[in-house]
Protein backbone atom coordinates (compact mmCIF):
# COMPACT_ATOMS: atom_id res chain seq x y z
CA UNK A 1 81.10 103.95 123.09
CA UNK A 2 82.88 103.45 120.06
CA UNK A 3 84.96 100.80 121.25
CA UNK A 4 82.22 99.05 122.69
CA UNK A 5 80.59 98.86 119.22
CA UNK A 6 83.64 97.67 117.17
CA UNK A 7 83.97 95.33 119.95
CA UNK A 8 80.45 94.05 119.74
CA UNK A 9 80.41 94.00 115.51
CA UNK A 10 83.63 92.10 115.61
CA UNK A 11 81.83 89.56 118.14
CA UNK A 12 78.87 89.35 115.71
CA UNK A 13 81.09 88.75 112.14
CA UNK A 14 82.84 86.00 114.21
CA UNK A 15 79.25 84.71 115.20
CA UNK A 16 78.25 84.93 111.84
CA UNK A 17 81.49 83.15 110.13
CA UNK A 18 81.16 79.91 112.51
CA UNK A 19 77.76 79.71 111.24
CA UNK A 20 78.65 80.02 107.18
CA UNK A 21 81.59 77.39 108.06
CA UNK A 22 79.92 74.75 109.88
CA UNK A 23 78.11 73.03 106.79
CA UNK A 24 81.84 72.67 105.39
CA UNK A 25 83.08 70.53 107.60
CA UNK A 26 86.41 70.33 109.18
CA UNK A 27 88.00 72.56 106.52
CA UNK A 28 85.60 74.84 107.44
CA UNK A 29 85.99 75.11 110.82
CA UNK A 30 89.86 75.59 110.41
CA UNK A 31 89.24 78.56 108.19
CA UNK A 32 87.00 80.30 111.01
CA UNK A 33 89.71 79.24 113.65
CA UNK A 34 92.13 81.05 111.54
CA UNK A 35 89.78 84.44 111.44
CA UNK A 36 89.39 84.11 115.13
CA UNK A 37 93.26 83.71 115.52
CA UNK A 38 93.74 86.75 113.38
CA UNK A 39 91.12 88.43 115.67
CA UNK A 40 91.81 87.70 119.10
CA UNK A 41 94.41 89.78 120.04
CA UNK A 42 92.92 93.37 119.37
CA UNK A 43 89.40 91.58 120.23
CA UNK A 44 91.15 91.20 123.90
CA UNK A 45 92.82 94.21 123.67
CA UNK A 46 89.92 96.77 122.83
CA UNK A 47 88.05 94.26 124.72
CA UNK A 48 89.58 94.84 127.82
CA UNK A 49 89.04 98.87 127.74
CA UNK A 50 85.40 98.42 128.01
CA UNK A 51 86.15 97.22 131.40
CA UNK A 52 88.77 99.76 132.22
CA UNK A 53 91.70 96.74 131.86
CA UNK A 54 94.79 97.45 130.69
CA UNK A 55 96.91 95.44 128.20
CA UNK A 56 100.89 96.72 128.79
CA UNK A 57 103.10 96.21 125.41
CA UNK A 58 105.15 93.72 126.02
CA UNK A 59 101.14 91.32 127.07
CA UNK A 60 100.11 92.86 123.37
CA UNK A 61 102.97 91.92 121.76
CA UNK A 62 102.64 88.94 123.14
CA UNK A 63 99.31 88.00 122.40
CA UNK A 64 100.42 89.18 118.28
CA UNK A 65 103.04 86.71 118.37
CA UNK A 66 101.15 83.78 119.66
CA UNK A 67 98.30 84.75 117.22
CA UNK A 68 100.70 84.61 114.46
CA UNK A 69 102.53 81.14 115.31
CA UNK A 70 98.87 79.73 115.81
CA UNK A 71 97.48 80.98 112.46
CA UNK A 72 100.84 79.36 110.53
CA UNK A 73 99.91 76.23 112.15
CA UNK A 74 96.08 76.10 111.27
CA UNK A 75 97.17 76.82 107.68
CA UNK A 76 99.24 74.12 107.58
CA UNK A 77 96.35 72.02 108.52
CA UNK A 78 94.29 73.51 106.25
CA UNK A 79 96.73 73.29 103.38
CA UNK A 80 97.36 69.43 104.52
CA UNK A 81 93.32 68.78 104.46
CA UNK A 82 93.35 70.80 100.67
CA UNK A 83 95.89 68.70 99.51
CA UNK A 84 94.04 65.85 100.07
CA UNK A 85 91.05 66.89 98.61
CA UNK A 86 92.92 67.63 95.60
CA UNK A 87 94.13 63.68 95.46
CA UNK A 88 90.65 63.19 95.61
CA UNK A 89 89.57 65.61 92.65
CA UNK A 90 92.46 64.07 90.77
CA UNK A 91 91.39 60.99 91.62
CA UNK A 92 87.47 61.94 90.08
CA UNK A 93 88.94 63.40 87.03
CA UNK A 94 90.47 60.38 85.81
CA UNK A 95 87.10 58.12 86.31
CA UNK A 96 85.68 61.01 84.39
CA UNK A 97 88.17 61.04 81.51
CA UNK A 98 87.62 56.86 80.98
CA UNK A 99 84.14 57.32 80.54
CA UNK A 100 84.36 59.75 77.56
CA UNK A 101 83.11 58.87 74.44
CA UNK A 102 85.15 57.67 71.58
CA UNK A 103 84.57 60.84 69.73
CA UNK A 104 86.44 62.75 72.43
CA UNK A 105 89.77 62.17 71.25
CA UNK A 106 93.18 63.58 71.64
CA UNK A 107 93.85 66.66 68.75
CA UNK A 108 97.19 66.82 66.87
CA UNK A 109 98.31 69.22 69.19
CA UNK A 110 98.57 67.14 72.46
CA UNK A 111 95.80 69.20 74.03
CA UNK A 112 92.58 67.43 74.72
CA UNK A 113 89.37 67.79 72.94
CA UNK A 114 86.48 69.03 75.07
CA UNK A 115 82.65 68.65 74.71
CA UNK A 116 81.30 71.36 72.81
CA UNK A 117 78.20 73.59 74.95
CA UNK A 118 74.96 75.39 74.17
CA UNK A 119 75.99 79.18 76.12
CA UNK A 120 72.18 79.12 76.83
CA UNK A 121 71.43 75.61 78.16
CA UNK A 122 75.20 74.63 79.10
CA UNK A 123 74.23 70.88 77.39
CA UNK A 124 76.83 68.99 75.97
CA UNK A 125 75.57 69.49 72.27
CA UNK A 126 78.67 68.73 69.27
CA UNK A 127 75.80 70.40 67.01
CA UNK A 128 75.35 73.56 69.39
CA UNK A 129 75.73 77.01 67.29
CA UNK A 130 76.99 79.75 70.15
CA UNK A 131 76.13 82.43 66.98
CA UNK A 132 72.75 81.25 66.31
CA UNK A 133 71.65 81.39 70.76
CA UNK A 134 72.62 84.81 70.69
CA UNK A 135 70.97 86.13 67.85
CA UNK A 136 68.39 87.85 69.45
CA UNK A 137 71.06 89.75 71.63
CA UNK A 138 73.06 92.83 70.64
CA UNK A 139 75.67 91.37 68.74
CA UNK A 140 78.03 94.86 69.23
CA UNK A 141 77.92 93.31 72.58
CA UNK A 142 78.52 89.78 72.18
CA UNK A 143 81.41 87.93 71.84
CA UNK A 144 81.78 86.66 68.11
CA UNK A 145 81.18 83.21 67.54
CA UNK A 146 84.45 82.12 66.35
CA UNK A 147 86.08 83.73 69.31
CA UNK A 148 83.39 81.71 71.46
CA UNK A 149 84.42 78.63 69.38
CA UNK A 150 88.48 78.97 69.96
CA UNK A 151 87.96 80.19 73.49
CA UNK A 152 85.70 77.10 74.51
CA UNK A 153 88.47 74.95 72.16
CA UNK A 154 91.33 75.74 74.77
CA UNK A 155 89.41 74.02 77.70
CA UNK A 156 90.29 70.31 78.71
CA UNK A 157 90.22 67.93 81.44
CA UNK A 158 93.72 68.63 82.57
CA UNK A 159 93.27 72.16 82.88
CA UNK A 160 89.16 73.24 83.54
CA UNK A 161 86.36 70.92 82.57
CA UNK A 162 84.29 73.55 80.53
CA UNK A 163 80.43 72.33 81.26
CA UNK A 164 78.34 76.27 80.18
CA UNK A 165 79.36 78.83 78.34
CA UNK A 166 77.36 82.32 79.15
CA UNK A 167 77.58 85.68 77.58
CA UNK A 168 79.23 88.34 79.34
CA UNK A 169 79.73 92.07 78.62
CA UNK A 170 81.61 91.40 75.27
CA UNK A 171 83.28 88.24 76.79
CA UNK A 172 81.85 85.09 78.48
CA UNK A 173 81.91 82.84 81.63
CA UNK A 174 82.92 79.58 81.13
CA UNK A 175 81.58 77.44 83.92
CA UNK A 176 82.71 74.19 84.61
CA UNK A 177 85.71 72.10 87.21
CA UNK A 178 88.81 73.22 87.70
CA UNK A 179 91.72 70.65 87.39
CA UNK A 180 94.75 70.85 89.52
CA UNK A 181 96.39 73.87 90.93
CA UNK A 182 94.78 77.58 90.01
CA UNK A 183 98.17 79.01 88.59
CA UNK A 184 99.26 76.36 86.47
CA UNK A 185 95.75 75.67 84.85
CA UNK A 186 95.24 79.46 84.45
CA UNK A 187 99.03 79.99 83.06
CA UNK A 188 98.20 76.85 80.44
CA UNK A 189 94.90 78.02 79.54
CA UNK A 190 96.18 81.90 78.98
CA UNK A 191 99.16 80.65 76.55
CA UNK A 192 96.72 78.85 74.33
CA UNK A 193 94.08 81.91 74.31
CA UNK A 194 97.15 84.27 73.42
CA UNK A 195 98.22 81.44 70.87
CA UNK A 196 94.88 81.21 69.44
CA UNK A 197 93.22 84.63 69.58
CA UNK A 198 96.73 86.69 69.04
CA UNK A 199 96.48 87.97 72.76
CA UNK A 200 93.33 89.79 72.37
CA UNK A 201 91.22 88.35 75.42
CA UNK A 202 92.23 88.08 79.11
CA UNK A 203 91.45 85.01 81.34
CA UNK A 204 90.56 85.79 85.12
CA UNK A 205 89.58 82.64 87.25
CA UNK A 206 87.22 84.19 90.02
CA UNK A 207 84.29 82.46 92.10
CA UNK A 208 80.99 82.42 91.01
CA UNK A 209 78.58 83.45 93.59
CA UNK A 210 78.20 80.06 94.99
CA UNK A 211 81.75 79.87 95.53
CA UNK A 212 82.68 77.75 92.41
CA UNK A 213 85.54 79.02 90.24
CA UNK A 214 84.77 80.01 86.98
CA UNK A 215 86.85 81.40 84.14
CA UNK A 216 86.07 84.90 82.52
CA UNK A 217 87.59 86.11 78.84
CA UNK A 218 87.10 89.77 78.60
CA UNK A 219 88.71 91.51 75.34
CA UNK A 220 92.16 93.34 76.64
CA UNK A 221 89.99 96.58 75.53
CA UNK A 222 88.49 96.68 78.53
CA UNK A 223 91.84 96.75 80.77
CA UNK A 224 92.39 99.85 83.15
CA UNK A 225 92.93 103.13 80.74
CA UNK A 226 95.94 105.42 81.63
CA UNK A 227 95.24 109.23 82.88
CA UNK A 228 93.99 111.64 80.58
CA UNK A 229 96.10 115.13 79.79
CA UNK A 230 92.79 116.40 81.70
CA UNK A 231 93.05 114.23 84.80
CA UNK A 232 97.03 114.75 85.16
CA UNK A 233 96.24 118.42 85.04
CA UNK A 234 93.84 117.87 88.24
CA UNK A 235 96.56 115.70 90.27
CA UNK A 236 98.75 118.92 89.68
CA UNK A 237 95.97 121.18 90.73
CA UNK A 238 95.28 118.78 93.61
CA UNK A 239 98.89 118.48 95.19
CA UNK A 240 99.35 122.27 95.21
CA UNK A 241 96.15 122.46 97.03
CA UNK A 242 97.48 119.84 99.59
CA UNK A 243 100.38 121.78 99.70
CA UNK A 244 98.60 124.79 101.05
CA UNK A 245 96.36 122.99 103.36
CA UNK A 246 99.45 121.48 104.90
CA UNK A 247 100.11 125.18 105.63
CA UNK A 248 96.88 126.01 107.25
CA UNK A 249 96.85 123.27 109.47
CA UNK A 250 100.47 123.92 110.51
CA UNK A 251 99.53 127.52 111.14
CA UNK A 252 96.74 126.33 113.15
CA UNK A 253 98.52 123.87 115.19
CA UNK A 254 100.91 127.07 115.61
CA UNK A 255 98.41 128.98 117.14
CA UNK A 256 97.63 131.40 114.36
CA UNK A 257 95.29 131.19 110.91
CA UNK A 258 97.18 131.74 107.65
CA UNK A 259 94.28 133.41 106.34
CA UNK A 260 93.87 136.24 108.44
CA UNK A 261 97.99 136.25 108.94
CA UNK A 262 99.91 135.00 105.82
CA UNK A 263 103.33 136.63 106.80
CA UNK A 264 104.09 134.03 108.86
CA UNK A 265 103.86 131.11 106.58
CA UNK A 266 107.49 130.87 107.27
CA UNK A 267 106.61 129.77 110.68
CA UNK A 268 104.56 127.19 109.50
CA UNK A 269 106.81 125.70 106.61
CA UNK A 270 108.51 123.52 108.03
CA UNK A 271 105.75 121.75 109.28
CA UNK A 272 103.91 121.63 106.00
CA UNK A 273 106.96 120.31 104.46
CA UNK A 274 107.40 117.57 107.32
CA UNK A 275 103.89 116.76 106.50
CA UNK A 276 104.37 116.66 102.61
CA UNK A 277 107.69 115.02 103.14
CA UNK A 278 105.11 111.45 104.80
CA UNK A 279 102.93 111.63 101.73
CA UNK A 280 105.72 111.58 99.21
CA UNK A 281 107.49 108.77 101.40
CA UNK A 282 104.05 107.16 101.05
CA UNK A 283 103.46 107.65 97.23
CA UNK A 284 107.15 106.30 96.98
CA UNK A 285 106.56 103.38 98.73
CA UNK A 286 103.47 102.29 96.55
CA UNK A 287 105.80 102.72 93.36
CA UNK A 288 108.86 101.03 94.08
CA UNK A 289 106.58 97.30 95.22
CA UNK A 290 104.55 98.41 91.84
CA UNK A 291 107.99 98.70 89.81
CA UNK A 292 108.93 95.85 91.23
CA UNK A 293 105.76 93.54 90.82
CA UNK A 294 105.60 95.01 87.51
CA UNK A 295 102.23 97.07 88.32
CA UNK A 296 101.43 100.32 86.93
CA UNK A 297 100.16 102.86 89.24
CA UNK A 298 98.51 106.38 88.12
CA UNK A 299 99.35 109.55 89.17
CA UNK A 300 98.67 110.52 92.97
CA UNK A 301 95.57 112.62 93.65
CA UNK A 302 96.45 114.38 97.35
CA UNK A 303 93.15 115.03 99.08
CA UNK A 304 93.49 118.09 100.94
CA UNK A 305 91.53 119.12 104.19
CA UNK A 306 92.06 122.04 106.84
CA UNK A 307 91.74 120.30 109.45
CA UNK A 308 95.05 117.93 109.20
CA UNK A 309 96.75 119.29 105.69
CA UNK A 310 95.59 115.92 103.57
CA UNK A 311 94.10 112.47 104.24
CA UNK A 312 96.77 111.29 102.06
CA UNK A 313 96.20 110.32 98.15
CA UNK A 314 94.20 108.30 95.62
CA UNK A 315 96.30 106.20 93.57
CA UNK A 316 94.72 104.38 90.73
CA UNK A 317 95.89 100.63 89.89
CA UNK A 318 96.78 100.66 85.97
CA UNK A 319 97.54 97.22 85.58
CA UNK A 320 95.69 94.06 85.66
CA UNK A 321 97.33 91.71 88.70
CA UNK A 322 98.32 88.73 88.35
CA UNK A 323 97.25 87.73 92.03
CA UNK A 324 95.66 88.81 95.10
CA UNK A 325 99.58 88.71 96.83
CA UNK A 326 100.36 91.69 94.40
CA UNK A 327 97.68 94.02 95.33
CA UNK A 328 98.33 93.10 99.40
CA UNK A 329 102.39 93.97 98.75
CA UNK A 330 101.32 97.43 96.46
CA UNK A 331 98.39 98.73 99.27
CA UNK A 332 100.90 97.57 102.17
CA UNK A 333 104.21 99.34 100.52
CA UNK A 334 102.71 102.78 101.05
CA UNK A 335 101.03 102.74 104.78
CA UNK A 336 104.46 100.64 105.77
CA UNK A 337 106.54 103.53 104.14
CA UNK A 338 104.66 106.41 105.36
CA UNK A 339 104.12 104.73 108.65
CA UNK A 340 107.65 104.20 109.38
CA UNK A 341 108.81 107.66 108.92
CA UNK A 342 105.78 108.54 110.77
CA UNK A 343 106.54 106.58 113.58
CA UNK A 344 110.35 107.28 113.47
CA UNK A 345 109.94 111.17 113.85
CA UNK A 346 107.26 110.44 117.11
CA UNK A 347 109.70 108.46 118.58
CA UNK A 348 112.62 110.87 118.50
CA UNK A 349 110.41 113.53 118.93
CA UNK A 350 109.90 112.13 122.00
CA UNK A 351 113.05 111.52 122.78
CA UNK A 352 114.69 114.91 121.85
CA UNK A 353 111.34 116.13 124.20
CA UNK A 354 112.47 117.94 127.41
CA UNK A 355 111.17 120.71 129.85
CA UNK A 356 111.73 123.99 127.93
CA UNK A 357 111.19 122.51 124.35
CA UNK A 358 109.74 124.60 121.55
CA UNK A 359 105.98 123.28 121.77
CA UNK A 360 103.66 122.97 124.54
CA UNK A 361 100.81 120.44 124.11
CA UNK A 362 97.60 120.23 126.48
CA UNK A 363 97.57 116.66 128.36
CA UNK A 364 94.66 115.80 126.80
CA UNK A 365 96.17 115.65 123.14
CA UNK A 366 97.66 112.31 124.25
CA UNK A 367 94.35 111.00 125.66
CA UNK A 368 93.38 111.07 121.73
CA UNK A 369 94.99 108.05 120.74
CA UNK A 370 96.18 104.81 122.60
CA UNK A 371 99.18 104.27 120.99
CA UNK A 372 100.61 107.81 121.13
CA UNK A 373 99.75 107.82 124.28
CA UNK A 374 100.71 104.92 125.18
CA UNK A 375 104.31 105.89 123.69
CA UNK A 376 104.30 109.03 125.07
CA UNK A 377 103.83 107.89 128.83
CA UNK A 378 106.64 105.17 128.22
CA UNK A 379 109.15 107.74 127.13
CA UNK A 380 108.00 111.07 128.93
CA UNK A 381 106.83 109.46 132.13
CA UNK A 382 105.77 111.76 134.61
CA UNK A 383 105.69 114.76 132.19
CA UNK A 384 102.61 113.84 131.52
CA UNK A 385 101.03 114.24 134.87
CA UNK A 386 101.20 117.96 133.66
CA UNK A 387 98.46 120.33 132.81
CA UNK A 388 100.64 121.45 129.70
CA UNK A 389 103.54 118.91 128.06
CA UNK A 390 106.54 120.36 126.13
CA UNK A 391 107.42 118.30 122.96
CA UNK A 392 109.90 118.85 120.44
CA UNK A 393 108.18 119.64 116.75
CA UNK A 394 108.77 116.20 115.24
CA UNK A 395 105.86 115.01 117.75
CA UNK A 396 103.38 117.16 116.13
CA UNK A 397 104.55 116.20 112.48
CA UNK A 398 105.07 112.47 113.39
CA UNK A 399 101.10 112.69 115.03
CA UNK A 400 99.88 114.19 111.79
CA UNK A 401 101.25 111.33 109.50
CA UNK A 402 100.60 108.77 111.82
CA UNK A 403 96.43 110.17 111.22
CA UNK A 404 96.80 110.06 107.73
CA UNK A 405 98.07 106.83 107.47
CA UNK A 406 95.81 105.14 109.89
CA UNK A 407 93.06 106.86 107.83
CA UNK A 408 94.34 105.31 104.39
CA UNK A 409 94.07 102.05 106.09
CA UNK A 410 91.31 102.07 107.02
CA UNK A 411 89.05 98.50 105.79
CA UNK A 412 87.12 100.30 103.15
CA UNK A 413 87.09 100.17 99.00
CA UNK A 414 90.23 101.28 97.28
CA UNK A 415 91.73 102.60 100.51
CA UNK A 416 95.10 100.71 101.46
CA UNK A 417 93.10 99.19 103.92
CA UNK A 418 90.22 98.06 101.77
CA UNK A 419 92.71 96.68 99.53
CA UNK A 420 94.34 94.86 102.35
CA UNK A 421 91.33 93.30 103.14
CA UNK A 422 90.35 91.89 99.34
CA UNK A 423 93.41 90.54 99.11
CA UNK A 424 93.60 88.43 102.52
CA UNK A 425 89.89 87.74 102.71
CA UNK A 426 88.65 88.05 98.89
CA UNK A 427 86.06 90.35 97.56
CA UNK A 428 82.72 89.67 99.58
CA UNK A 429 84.20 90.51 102.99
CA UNK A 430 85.80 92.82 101.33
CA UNK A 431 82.17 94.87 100.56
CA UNK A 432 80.86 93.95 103.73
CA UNK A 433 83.93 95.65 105.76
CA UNK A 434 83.31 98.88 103.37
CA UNK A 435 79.81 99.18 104.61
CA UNK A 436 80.83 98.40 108.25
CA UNK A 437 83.22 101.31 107.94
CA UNK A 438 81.32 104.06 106.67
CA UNK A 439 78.54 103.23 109.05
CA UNK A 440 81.13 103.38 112.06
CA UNK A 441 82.53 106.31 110.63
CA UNK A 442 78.77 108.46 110.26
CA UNK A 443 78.74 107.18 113.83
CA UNK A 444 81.80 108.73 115.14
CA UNK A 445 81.23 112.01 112.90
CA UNK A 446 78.69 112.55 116.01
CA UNK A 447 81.97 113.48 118.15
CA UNK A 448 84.10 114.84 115.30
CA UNK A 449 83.33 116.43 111.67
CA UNK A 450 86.60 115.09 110.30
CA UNK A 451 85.37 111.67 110.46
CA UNK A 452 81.65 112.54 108.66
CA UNK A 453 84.14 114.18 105.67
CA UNK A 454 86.16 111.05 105.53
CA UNK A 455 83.21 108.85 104.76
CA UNK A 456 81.71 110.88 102.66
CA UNK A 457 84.69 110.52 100.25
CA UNK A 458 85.20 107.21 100.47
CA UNK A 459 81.11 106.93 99.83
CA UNK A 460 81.35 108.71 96.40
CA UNK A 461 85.22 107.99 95.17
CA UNK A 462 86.27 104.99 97.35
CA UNK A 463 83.69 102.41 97.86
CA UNK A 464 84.55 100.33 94.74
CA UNK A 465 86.62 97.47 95.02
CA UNK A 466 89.41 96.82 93.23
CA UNK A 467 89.39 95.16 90.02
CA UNK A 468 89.90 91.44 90.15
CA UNK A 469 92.79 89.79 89.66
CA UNK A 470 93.85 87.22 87.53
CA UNK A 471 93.91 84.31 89.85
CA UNK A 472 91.21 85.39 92.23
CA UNK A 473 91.16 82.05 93.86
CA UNK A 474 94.48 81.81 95.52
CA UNK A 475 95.11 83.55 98.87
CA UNK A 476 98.10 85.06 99.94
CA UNK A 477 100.41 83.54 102.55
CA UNK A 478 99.99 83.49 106.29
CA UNK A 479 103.13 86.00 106.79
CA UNK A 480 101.42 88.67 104.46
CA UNK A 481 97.94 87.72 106.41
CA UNK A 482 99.75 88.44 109.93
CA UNK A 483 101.47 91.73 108.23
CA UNK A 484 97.96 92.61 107.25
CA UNK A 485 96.54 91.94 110.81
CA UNK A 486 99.16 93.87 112.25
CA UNK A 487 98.48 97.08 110.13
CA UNK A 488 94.44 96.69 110.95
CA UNK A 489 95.61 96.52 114.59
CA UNK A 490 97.60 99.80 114.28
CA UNK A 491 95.36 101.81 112.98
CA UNK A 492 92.78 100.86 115.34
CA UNK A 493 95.31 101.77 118.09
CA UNK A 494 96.23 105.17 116.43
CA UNK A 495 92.58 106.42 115.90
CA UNK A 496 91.13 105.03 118.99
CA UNK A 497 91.23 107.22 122.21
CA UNK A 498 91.86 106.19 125.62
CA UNK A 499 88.78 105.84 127.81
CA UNK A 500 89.46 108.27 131.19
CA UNK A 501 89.85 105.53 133.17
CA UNK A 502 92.46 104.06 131.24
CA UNK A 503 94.15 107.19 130.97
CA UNK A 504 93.79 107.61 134.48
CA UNK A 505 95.57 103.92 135.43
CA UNK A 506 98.16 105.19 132.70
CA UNK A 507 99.26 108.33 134.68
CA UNK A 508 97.88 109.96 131.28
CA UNK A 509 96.30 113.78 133.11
């Protein structure tokens, strides 16, 4: 049932997008080909297990690498068609620039002079006092006037055509055209804001809501705040109580409760250390792409449950980014890390897996998901025809961290996953995919609790996007894109469970 409705939302966003990009024309159309692209393989795969059909690995691999070479070659299109509308742009801005006025001439400092604007009506008005609109306005909230008058001085027709200047939370929008390419009119216009203003204001060129970029100056005030002594004291308080939940739940998995037997937490140890072991691997993976992107990441905060030990950490982004690239390679470093070693200890768990081995596992654990399951029947075969399977431990500690990181990517707010998705797809699908989530995930808590606790979290301390970047214009490249499709795909295939029929063509019971 679940399946069926991912399947049939996924058919109804694609529905949707066709219909947003049709008025655009051909570039349009390209950018919907490319979401379909990125789409169509788990589409068909997930697709085909509402009709009891079976994908093998090598046809889904497959179908991922043709997706992949496709969507490279519609963004070259699509990059071809943008270059070519920037000729054009260029080719506007300088029949613009010769029909400026005499007055607008060239300052001593090379940069050009722009048109001075009324922050109410956005007129071109050399007389227009930004002090005297907003006088009936909290001025503790405004942005002084001679800050308004050296911000709006930095503007030109090289860099961003300022046209309306509007008040904004102790900054101010400047709308207006951009010139030329996003990174080299933003890096121009930040030097002479940092010149002129002594680096007190930050410049973040965003979208307005009808798509058009605008530039934002917001006082460096307002930047992301590091953790109090009070909050630092909680992360502490938090990981120990991870660490003891990661005992419960490898007492349980054991076959006995730590609560009503706590002598035998030596038993369970080395499981709760296996599991700990994936969330540090995870955590260490965010911090060595933020140390090297130059980002500044808070302290962890481990969210413990019984049920599995943790659904992994919350890990605030200190820094302001410089690009949407940088917050895909920081949410992707910690899923790929803790992934990984996830993966790695499943697969030679199954491997070192023989008749006799520590663990016995009913069948029906590997109906739960479709790709340990999957796995499973390529490497234990027949074993799994068996009422009861024996598996080595590394299976059960491989299973765990293969849930929590399929859980942390997962398309919603801060998660990994919701981060993932703001950076490939920007900030509106971004919401929309959060929403989508938690409504799917209400839906499945019908058949399991976990899944009701996990969206109430993310509804109180996850649903809020990340701050924006920068340059919240460009995208990131079609490799990270792919990457970022192929993580989506594998958590799908790691919470998903096999339908019986499936399992039954699979040998799975």
């Amino acid at each position: 049932m679940v399946t069926l409705l991912l399947f049939l939302v996924a058919i109804a966003l694609l529905v949707w997008g066709f219909v947003r990009a049709r008025p655009l024309g051909k570039i349009g159309i390209l950018a919907w080909l490319q979401s379909v692209v990125l789409m169509l393989p788990w589409l068909l795969f997930f697709g085909s297990f509402t009709l009891g059909i079976y994908f093998n690995l090598v046809g889904v691999l497959f179908l991922v690498v043709c997706s992949v070479g496709i969507y490279i070659y519609l963004g070259r299109r699509l990059r071809a068609l943008g270059q070519d509308e920037l000729a054009m742009q260029k080719l506007k801005t300088a029949m613009a620039a010769s029909d400026l006025t005499a007055d607008d001439q060239t300052p001593d400092n090379g940069a050009p002079a722009t048109m001075s604007a009324s922050p109410v009506t956005g007129k071109a008005d050399a007389t227009a006092d930004p002090a005297k609109d907003s006088a009936a306005d909290d001025e503790a909230l405004r942005l002084p006037a001679e800050d308004q008058t050296l911000l709006e001085g930095i503007f030109g027709i090289d860099t961003f055509f300022r046209t309306e200047t509007v008040p904004y939370d102790q900054g101010a929008i400047f709308k207006g055209n951009l010139r030329g390419e996003p990174d080299a009119a933003l890096a121009q216009l930040t030097a002479l804001a940092d010149d002129r203003l002594n680096q007190r204001y930050r410049l973040f060129l965003v979208t307005d809501p009808k798509g058009k970029p605008v530039i934002v100056a917001l006082p460096k005030s307002s930047d992301p705040q590091p953790l109090s002594a009070f909050q630092q004291g909680a992360a502490v308080l938090l990981a120990i109580a991870t660490f003891l939940t990661c005992l419960e739940a490898s007492g349980i998995l054991l076959g006995f409760d730590l609560l009503t037997a706590p002598d035998k937490w030596p038993a369970a140890l080395p499981f709760a250390l296996g599991t700990m072991a994936i969330l540090v691997a995870h955590e260490i993976g965010h911090g060595l792409m933020a140390q090297r992107r130059d980002v500044k990441l808070s302290w962890p905060f481990l969210i413990p449950t019984w049920e599995i030990g943790s659904f992994g950490a919350l890990t605030r982004i200190e820094s302001v980014l410089p690009n949407r690239s940088v917050l895909f390679d920081v949410a992707l470093a910690g899923p790929a890390a803790g992934g990984l070693l996830s993966f790695g200890l499943l697969i030679v768990g199954f491997v070192l897996s023989h008749p006799g081995s520590e663990f016995q596992l009913p069948v029906a654990f590997f109906q739960g998901s479709a790709l340990v399951g999957t796995l499973a029947k390529i490497i234990l075969g027949a074993a799994l025809t068996e009422p009861l399977v024996d598996v080595h431990p590394f299976v059960l500690i491989g299973w765990l961290g293969l849930i929590i990181t399929a859980l942390n990517l997962l398309p919603a707010g801060q998660l990994d996953g919701g981060r993932i998705v703001q950076a490939i797809y920007g900030r509106k699908t971004a919401g929309r995919a959060t929403v989508i989530t938690v409504a799917l995930l209400a839906i499945a808590s019908l058949a399991n609790p976990l899944a009701l606790y996990w969206a109430v979290l993310i509804l109180f301390l996850q649903r809020q996007q990340e701050r924006p970047a920068t340059n919240e214009i460009t995208e990131p490249d079609d490799a990270r894109a792919a990457l970022g499709l192929l993580a989506l795909f594998l958590t799908l295939a790691t919470l998903l469970p096999l339908t019986p029929s499936l399992a039954g063509r699979l040998g799975i019971g």
